[in-house]
PDB file of N, CA and C in Angstrom:
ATOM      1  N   UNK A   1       0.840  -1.181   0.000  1.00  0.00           N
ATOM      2  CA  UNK A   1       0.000   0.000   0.000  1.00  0.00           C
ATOM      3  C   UNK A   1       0.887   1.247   0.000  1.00  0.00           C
ATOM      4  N   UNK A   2       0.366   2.631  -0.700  1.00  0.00           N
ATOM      5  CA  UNK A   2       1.480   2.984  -1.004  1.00  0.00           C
ATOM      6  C   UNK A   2       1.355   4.269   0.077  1.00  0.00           C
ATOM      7  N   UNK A   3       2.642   5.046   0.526  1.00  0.00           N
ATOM      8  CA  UNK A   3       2.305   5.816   1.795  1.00  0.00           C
ATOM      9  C   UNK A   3       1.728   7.163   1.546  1.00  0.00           C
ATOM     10  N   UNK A   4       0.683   7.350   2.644  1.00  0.00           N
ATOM     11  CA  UNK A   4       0.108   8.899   2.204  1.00  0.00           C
ATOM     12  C   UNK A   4       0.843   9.844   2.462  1.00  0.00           C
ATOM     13  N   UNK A   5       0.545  10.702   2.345  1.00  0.00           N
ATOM     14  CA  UNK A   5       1.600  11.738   1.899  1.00  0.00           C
ATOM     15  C   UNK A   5       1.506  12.633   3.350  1.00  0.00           C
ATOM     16  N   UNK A   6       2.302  13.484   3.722  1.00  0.00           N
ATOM     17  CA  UNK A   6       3.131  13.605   4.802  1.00  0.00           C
ATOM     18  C   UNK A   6       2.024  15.484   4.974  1.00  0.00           C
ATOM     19  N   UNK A   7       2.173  15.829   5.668  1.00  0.00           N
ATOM     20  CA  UNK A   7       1.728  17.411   5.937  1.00  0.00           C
ATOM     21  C   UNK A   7       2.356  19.081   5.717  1.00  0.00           C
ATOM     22  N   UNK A   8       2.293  19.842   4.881  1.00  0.00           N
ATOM     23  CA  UNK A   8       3.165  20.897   4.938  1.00  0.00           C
ATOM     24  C   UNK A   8       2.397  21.746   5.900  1.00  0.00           C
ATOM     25  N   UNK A   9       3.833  22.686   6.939  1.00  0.00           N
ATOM     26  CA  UNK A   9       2.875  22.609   7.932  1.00  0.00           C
ATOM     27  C   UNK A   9       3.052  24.516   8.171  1.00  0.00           C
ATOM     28  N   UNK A  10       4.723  24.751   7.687  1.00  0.00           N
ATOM     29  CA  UNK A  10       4.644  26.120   7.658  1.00  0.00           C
ATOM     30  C   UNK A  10       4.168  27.284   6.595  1.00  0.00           C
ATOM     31  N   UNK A  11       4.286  28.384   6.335  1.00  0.00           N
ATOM     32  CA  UNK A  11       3.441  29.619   5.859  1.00  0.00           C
ATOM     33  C   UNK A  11       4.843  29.220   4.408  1.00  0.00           C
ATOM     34  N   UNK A  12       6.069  29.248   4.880  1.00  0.00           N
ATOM     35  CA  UNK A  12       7.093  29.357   4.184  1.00  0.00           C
ATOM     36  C   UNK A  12       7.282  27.880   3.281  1.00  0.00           C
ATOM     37  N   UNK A  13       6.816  26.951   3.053  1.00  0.00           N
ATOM     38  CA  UNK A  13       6.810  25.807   3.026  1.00  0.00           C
ATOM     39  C   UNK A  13       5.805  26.196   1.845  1.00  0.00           C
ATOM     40  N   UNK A  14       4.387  26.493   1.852  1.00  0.00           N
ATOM     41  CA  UNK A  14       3.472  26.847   0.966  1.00  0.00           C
ATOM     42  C   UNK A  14       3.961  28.125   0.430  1.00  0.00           C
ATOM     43  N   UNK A  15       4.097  28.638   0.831  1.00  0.00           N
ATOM     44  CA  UNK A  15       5.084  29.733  -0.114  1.00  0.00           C
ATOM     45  C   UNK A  15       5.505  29.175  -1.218  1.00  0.00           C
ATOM     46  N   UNK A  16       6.768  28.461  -0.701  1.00  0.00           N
ATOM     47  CA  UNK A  16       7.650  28.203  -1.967  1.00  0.00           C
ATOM     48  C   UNK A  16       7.091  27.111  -2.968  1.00  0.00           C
ATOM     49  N   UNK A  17       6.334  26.604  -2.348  1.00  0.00           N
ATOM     50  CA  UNK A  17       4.707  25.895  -3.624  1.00  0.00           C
ATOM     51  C   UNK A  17       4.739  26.463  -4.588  1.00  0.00           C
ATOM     52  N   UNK A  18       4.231  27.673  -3.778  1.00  0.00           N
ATOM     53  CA  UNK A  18       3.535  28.787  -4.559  1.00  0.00           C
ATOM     54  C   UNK A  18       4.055  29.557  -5.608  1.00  0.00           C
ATOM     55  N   UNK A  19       5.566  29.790  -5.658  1.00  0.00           N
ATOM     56  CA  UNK A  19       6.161  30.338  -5.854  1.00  0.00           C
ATOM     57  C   UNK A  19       6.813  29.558  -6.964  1.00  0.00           C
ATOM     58  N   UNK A  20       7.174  28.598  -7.071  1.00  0.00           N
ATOM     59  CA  UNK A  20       8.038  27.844  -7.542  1.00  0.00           C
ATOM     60  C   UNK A  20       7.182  26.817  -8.496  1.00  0.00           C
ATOM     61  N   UNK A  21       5.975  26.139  -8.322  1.00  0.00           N
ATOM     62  CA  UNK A  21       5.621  25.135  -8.427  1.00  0.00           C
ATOM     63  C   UNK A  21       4.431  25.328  -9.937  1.00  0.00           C
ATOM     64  N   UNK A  22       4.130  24.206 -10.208  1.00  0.00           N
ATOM     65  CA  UNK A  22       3.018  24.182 -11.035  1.00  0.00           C
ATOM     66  C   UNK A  22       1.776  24.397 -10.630  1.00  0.00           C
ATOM     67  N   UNK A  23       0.596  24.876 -11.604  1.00  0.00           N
ATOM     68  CA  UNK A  23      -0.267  25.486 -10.896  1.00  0.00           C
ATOM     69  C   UNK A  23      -1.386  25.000 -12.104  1.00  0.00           C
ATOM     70  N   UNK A  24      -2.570  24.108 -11.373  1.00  0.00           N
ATOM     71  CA  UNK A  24      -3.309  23.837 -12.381  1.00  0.00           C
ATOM     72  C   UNK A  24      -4.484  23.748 -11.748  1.00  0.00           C
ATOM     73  N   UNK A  25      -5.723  24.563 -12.617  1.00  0.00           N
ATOM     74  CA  UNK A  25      -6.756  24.771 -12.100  1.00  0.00           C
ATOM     75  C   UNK A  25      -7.779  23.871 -12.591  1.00  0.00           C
ATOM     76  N   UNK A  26      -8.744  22.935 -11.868  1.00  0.00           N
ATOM     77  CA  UNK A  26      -9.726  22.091 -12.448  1.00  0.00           C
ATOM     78  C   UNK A  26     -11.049  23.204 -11.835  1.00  0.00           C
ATOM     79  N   UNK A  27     -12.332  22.487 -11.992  1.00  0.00           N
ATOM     80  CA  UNK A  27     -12.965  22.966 -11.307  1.00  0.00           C
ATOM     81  C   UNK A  27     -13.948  22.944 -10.087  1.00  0.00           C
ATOM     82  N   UNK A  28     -13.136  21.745  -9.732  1.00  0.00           N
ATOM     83  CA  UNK A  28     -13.498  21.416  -8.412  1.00  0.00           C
ATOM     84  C   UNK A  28     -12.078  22.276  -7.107  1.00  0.00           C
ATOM     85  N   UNK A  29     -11.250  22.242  -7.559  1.00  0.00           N
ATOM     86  CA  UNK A  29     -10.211  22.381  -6.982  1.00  0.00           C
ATOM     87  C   UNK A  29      -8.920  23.352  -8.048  1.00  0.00           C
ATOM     88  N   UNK A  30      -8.158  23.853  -7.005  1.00  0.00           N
ATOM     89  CA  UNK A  30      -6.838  24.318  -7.908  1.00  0.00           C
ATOM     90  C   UNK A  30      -5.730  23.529  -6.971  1.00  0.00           C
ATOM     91  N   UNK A  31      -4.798  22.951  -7.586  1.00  0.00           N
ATOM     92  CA  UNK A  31      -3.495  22.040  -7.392  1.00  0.00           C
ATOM     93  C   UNK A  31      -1.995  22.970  -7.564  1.00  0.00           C
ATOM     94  N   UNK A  32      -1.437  23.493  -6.581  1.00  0.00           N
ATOM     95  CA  UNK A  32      -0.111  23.030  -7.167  1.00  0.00           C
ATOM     96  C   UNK A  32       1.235  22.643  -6.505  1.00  0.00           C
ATOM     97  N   UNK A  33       2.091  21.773  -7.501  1.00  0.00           N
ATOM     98  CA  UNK A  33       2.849  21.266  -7.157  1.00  0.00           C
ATOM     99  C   UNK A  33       4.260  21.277  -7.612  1.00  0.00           C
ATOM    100  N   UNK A  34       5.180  20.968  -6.799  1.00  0.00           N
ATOM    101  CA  UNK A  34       6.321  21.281  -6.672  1.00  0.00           C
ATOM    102  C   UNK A  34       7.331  20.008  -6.334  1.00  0.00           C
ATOM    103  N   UNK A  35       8.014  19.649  -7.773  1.00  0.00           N
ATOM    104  CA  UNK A  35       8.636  18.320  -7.360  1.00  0.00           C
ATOM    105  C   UNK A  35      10.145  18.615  -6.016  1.00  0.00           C
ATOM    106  N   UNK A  36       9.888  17.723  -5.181  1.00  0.00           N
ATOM    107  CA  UNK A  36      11.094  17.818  -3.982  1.00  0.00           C
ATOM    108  C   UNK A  36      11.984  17.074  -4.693  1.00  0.00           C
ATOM    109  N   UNK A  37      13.541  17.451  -4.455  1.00  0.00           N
ATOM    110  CA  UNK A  37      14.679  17.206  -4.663  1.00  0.00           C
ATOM    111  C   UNK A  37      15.205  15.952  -3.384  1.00  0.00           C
ATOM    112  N   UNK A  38      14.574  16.137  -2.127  1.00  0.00           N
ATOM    113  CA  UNK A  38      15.474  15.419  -1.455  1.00  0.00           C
ATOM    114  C   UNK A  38      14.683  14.622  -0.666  1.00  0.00           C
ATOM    115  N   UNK A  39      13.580  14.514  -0.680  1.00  0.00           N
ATOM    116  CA  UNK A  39      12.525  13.597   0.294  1.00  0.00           C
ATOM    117  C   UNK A  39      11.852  12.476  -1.057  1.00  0.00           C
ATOM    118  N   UNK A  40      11.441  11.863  -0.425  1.00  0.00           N
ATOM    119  CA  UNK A  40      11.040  10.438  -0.568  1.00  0.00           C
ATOM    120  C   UNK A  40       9.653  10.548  -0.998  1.00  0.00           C
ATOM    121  N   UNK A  41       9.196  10.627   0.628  1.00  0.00           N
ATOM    122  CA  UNK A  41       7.687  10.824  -0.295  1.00  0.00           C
ATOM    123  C   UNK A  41       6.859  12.168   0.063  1.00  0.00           C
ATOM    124  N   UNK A  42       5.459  12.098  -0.322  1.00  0.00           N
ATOM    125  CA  UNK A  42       4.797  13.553  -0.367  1.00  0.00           C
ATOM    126  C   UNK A  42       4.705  14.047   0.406  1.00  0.00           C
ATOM    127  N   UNK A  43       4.167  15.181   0.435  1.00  0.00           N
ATOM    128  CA  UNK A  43       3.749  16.117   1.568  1.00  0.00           C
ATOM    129  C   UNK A  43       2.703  17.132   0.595  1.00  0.00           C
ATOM    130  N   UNK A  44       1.565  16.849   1.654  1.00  0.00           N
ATOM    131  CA  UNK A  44       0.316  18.010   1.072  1.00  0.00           C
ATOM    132  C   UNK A  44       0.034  18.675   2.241  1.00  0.00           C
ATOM    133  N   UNK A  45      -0.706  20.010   1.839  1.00  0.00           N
ATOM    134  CA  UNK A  45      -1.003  21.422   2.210  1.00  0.00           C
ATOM    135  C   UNK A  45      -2.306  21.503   1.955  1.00  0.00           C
ATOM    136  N   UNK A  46      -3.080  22.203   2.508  1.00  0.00           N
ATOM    137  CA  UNK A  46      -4.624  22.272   2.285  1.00  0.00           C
ATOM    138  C   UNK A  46      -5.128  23.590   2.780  1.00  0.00           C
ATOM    139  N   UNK A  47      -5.707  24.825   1.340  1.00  0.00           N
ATOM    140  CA  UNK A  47      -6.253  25.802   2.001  1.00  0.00           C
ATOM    141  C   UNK A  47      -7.198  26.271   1.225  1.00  0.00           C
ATOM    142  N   UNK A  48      -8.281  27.252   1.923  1.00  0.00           N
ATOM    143  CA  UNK A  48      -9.841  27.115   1.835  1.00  0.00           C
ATOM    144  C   UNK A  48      -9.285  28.922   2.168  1.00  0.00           C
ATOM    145  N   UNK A  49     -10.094  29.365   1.169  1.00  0.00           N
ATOM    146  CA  UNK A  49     -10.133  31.126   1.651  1.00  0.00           C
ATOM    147  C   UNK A  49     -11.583  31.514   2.102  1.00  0.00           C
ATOM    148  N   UNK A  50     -11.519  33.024   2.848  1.00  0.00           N
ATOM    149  CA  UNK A  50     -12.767  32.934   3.930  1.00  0.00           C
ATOM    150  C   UNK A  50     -13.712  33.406   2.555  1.00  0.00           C
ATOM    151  N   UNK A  51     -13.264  33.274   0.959  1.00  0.00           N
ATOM    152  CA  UNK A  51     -14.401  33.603   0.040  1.00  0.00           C
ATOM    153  C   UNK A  51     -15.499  32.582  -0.106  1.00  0.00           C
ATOM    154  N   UNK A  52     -14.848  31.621   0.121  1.00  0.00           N
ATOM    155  CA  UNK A  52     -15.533  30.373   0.461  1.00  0.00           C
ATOM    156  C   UNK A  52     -16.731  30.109   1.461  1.00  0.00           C
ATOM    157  N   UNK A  53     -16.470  30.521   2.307  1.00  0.00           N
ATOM    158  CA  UNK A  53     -17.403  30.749   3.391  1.00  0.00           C
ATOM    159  C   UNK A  53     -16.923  30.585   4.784  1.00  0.00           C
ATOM    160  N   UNK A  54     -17.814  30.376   5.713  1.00  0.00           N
ATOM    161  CA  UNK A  54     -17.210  30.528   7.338  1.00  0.00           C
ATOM    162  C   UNK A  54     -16.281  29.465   7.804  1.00  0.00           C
ATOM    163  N   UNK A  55     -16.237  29.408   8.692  1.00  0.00           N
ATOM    164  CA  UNK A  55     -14.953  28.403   9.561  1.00  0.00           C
ATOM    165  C   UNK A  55     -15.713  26.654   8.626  1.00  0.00           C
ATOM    166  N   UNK A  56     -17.362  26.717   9.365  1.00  0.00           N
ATOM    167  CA  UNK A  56     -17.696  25.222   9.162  1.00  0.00           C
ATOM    168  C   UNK A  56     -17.469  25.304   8.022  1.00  0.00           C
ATOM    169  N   UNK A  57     -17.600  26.003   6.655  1.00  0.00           N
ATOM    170  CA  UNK A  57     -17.848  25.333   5.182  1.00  0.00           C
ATOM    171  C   UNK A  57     -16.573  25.332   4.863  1.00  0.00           C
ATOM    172  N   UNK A  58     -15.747  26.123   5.372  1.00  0.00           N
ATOM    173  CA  UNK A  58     -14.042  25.952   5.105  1.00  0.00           C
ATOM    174  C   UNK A  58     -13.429  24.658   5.599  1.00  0.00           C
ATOM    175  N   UNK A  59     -14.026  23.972   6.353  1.00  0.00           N
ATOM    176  CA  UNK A  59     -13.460  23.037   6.951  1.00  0.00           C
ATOM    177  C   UNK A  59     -14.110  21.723   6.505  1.00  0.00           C
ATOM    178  N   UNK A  60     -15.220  22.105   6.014  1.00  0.00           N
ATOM    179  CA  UNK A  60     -15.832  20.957   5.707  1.00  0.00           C
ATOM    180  C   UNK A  60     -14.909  20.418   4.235  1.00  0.00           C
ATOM    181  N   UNK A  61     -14.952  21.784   3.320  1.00  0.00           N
ATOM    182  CA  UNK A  61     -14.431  21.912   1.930  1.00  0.00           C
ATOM    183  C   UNK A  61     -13.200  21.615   2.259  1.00  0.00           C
ATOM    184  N   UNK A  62     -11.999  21.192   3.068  1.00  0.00           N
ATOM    185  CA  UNK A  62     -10.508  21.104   3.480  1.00  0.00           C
ATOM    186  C   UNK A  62     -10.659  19.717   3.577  1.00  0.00           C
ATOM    187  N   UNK A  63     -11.730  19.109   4.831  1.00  0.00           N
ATOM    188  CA  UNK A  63     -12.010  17.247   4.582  1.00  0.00           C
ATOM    189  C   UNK A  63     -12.177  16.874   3.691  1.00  0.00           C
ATOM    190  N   UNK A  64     -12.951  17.386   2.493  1.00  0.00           N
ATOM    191  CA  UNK A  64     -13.551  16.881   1.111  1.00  0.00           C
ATOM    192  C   UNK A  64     -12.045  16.628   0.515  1.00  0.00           C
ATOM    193  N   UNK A  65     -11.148  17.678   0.388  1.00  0.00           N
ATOM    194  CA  UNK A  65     -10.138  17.557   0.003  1.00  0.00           C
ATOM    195  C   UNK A  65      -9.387  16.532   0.384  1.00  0.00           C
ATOM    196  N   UNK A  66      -9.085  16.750   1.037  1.00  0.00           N
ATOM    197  CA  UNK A  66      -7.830  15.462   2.252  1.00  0.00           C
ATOM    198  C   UNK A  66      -8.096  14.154   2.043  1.00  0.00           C
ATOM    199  N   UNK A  67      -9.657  13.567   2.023  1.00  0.00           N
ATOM    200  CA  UNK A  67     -10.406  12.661   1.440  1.00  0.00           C
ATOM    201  C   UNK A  67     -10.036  12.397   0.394  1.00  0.00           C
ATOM    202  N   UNK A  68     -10.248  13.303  -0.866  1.00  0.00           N
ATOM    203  CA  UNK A  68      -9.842  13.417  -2.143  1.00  0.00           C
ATOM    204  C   UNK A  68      -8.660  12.535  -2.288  1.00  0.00           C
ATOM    205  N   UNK A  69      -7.693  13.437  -1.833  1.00  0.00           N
ATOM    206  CA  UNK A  69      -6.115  13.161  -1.782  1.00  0.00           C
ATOM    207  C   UNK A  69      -6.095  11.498  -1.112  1.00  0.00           C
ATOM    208  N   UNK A  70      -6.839  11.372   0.213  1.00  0.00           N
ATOM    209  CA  UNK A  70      -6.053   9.614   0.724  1.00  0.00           C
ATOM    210  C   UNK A  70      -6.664   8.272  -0.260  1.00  0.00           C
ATOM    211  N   UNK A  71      -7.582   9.039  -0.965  1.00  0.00           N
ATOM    212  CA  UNK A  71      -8.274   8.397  -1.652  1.00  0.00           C
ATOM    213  C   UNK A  71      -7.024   8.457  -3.356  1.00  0.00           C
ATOM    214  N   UNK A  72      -6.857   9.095  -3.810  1.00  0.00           N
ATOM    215  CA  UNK A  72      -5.772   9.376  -5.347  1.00  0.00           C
ATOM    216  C   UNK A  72      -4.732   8.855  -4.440  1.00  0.00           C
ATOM    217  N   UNK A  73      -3.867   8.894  -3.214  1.00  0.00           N
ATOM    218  CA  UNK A  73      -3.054   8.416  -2.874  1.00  0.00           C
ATOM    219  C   UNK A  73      -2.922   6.218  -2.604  1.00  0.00           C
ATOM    220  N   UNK A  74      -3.988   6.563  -2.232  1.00  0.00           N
ATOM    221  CA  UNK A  74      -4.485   4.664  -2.196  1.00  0.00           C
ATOM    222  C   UNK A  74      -4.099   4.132  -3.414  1.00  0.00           C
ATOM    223  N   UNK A  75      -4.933   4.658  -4.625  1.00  0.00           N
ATOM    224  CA  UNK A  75      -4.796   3.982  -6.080  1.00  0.00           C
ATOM    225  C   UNK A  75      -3.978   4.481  -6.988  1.00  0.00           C
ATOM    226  N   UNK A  76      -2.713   5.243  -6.842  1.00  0.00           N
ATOM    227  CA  UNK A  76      -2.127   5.608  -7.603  1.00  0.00           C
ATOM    228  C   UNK A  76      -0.336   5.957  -6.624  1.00  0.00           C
ATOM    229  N   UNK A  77       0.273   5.533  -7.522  1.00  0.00           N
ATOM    230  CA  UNK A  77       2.449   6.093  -6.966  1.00  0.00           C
ATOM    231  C   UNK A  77       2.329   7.718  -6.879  1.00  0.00           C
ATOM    232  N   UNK A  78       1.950   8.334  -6.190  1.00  0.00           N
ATOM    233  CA  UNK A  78       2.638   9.615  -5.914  1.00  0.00           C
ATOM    234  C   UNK A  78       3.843  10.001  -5.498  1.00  0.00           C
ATOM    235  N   UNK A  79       4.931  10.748  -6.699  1.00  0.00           N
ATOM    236  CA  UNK A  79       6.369  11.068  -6.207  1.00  0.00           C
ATOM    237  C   UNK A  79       6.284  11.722  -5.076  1.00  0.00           C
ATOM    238  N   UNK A  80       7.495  12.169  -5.144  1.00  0.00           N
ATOM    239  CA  UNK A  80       8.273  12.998  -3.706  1.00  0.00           C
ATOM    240  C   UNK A  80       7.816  14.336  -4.683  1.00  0.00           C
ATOM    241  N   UNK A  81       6.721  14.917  -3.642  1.00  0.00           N
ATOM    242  CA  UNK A  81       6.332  16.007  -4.475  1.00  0.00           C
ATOM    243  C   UNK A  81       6.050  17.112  -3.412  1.00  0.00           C
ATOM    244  N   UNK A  82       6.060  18.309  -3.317  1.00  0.00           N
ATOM    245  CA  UNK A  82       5.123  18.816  -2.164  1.00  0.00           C
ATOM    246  C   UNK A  82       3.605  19.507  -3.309  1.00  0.00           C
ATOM    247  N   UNK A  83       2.321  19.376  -2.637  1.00  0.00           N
ATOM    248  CA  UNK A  83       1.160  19.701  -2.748  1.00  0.00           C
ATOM    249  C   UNK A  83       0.621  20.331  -1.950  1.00  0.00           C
ATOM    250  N   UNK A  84      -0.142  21.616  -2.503  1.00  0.00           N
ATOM    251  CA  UNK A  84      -0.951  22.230  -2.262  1.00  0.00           C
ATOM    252  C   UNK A  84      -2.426  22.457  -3.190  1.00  0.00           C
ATOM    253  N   UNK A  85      -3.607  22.503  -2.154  1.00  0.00           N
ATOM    254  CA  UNK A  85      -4.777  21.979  -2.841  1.00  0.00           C
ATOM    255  C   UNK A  85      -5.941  23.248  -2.349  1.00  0.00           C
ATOM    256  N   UNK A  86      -5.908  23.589  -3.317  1.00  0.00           N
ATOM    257  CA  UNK A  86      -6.910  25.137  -3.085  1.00  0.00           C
ATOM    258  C   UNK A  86      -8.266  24.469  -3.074  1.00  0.00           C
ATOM    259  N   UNK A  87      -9.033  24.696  -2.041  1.00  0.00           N
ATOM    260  CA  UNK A  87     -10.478  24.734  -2.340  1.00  0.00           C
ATOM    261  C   UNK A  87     -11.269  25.670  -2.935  1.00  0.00           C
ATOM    262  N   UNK A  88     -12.279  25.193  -3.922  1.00  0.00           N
ATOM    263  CA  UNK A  88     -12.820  26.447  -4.075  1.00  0.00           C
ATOM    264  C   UNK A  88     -14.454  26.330  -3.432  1.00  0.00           C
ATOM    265  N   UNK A  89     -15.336  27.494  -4.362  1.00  0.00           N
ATOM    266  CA  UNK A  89     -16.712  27.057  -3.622  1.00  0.00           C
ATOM    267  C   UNK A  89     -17.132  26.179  -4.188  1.00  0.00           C
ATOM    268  N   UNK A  90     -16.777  25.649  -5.200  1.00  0.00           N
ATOM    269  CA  UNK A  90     -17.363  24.334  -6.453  1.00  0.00           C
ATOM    270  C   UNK A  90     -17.010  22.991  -5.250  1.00  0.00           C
ATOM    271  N   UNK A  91     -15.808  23.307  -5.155  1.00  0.00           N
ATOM    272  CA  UNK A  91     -15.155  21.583  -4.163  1.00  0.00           C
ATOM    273  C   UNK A  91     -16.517  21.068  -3.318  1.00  0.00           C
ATOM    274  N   UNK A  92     -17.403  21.807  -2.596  1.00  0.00           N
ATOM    275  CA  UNK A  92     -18.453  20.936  -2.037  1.00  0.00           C
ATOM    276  C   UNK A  92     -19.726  21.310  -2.316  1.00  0.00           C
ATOM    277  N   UNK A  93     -19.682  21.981  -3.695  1.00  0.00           N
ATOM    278  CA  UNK A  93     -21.296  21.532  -4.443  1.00  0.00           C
ATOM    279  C   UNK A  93     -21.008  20.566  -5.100  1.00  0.00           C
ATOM    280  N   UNK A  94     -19.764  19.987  -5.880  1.00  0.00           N
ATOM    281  CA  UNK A  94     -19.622  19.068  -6.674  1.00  0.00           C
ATOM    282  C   UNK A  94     -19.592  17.959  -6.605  1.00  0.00           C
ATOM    283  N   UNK A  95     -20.225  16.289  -6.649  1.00  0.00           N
ATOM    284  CA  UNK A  95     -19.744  15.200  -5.971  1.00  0.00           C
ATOM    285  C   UNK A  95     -18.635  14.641  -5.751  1.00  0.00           C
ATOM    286  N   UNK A  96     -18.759  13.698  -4.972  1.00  0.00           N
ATOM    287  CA  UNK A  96     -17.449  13.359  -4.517  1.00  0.00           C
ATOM    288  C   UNK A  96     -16.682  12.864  -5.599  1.00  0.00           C
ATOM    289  N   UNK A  97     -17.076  12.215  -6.280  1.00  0.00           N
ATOM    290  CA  UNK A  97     -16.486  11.278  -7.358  1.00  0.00           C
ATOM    291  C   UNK A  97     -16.040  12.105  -8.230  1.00  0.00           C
ATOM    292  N   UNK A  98     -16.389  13.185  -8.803  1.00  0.00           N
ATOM    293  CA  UNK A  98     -16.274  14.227  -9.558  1.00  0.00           C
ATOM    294  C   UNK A  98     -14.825  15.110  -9.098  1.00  0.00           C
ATOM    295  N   UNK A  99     -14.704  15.505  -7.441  1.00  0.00           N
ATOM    296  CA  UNK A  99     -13.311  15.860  -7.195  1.00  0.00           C
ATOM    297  C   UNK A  99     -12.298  14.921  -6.968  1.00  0.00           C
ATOM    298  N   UNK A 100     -12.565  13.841  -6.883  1.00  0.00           N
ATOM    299  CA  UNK A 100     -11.868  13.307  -6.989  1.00  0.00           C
ATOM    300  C   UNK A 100     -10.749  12.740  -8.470  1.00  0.00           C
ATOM    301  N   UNK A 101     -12.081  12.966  -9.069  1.00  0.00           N
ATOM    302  CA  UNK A 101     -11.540  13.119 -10.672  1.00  0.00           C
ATOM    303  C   UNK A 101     -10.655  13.859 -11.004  1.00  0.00           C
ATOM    304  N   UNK A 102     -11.103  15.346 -10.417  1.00  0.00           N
ATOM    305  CA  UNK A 102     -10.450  16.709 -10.666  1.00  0.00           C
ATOM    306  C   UNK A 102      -9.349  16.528 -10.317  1.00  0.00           C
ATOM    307  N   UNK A 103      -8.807  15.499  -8.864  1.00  0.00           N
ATOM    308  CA  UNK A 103      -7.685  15.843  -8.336  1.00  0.00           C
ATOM    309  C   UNK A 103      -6.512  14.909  -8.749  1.00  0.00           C
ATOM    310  N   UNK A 104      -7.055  13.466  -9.799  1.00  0.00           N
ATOM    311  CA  UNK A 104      -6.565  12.668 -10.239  1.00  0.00           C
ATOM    312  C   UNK A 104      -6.000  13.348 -11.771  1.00  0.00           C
ATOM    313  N   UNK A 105      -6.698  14.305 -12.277  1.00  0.00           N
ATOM    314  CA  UNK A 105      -6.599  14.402 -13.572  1.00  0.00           C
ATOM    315  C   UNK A 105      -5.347  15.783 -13.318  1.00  0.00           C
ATOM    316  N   UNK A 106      -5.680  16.554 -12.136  1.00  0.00           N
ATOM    317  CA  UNK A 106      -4.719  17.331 -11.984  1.00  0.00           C
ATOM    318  C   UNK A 106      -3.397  17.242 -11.726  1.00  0.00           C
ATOM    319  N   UNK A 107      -3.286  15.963 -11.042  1.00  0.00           N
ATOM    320  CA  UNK A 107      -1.860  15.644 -10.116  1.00  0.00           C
ATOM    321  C   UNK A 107      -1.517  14.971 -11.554  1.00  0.00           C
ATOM    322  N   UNK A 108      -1.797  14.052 -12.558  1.00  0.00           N
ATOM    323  CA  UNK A 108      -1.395  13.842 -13.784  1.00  0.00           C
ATOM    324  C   UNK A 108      -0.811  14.696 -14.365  1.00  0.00           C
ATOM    325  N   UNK A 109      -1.462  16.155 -14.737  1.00  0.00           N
ATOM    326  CA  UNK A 109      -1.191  16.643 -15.669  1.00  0.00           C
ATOM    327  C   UNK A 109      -0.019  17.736 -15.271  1.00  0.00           C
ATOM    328  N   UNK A 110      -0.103  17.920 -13.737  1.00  0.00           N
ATOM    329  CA  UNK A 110       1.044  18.466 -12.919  1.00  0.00           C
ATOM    330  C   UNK A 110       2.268  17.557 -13.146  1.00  0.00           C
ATOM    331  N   UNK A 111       2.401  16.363 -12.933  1.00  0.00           N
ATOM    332  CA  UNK A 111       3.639  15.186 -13.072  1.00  0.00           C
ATOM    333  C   UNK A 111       3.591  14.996 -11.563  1.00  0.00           C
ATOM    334  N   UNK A 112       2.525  14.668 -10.825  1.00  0.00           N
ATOM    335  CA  UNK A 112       2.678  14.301  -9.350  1.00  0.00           C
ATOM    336  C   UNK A 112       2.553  13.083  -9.064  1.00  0.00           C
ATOM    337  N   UNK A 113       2.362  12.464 -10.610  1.00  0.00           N
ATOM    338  CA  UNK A 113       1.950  10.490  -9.882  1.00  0.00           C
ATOM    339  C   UNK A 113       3.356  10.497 -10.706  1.00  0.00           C
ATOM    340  N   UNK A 114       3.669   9.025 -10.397  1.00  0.00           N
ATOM    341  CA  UNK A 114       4.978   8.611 -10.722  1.00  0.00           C
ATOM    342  C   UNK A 114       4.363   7.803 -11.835  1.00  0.00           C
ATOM    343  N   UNK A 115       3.340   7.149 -11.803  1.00  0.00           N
ATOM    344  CA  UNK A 115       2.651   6.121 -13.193  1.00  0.00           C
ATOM    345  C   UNK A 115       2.823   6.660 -13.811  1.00  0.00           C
TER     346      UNK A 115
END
């Protein structure tokens, strides 16, 4: 089973995502990612802006995500990558199966699975 991916946990950490990394927008979600040079395996980031809505729908829309992700992480090799996973307001009108799509078709087209 293959290992889920690890937590980015500082401001500076998503920064340099941000900064550095690929950036691809579906429409359930926006992805981006940033291949690591010296770690093994992943590490994802997860953020929800207050356009989105209050604490609960931000948080709810951050599980949908994370879900997303242990779920694309189960059935697919994800490199040594770091990820960051924008929610938007679509991520929890849209079904599940549907972001999950989004986030499979994104981390592809980023180069975040190793398949």
């Amino acid at each position: 089973m293959p290992e889920q991916p690890r937590k980015l946990k500082t401001r500076p950490q998503f920064l340099r995502v941000a900064g550095r990394g690929r950036k691809v927008a579906m429409p359930g979600l926006v992805l981006q990612v940033l291949a690591q040079d010296d770690a093994v395996a992943a590490r994802a980031g997860f953020t929800v802006t207050k356009k989105v809505g209050n604490a609960v729908v931000r948080n709810r829309t951050r599980r949908i995500l994370r879900e997303a992700l242990r779920q694309v992480a189960r059935e697919e090799a994800v490199g040594a990558v770091d990820l960051v996973l924008i929610g938007r307001d679509a991520t929890r009108k849209r079904r599940f199966s549907d972001v999950v799509n989004d986030l499979r078709h994104a981390m592809r087209k980023g180069g975040a699975l190793s398949s």
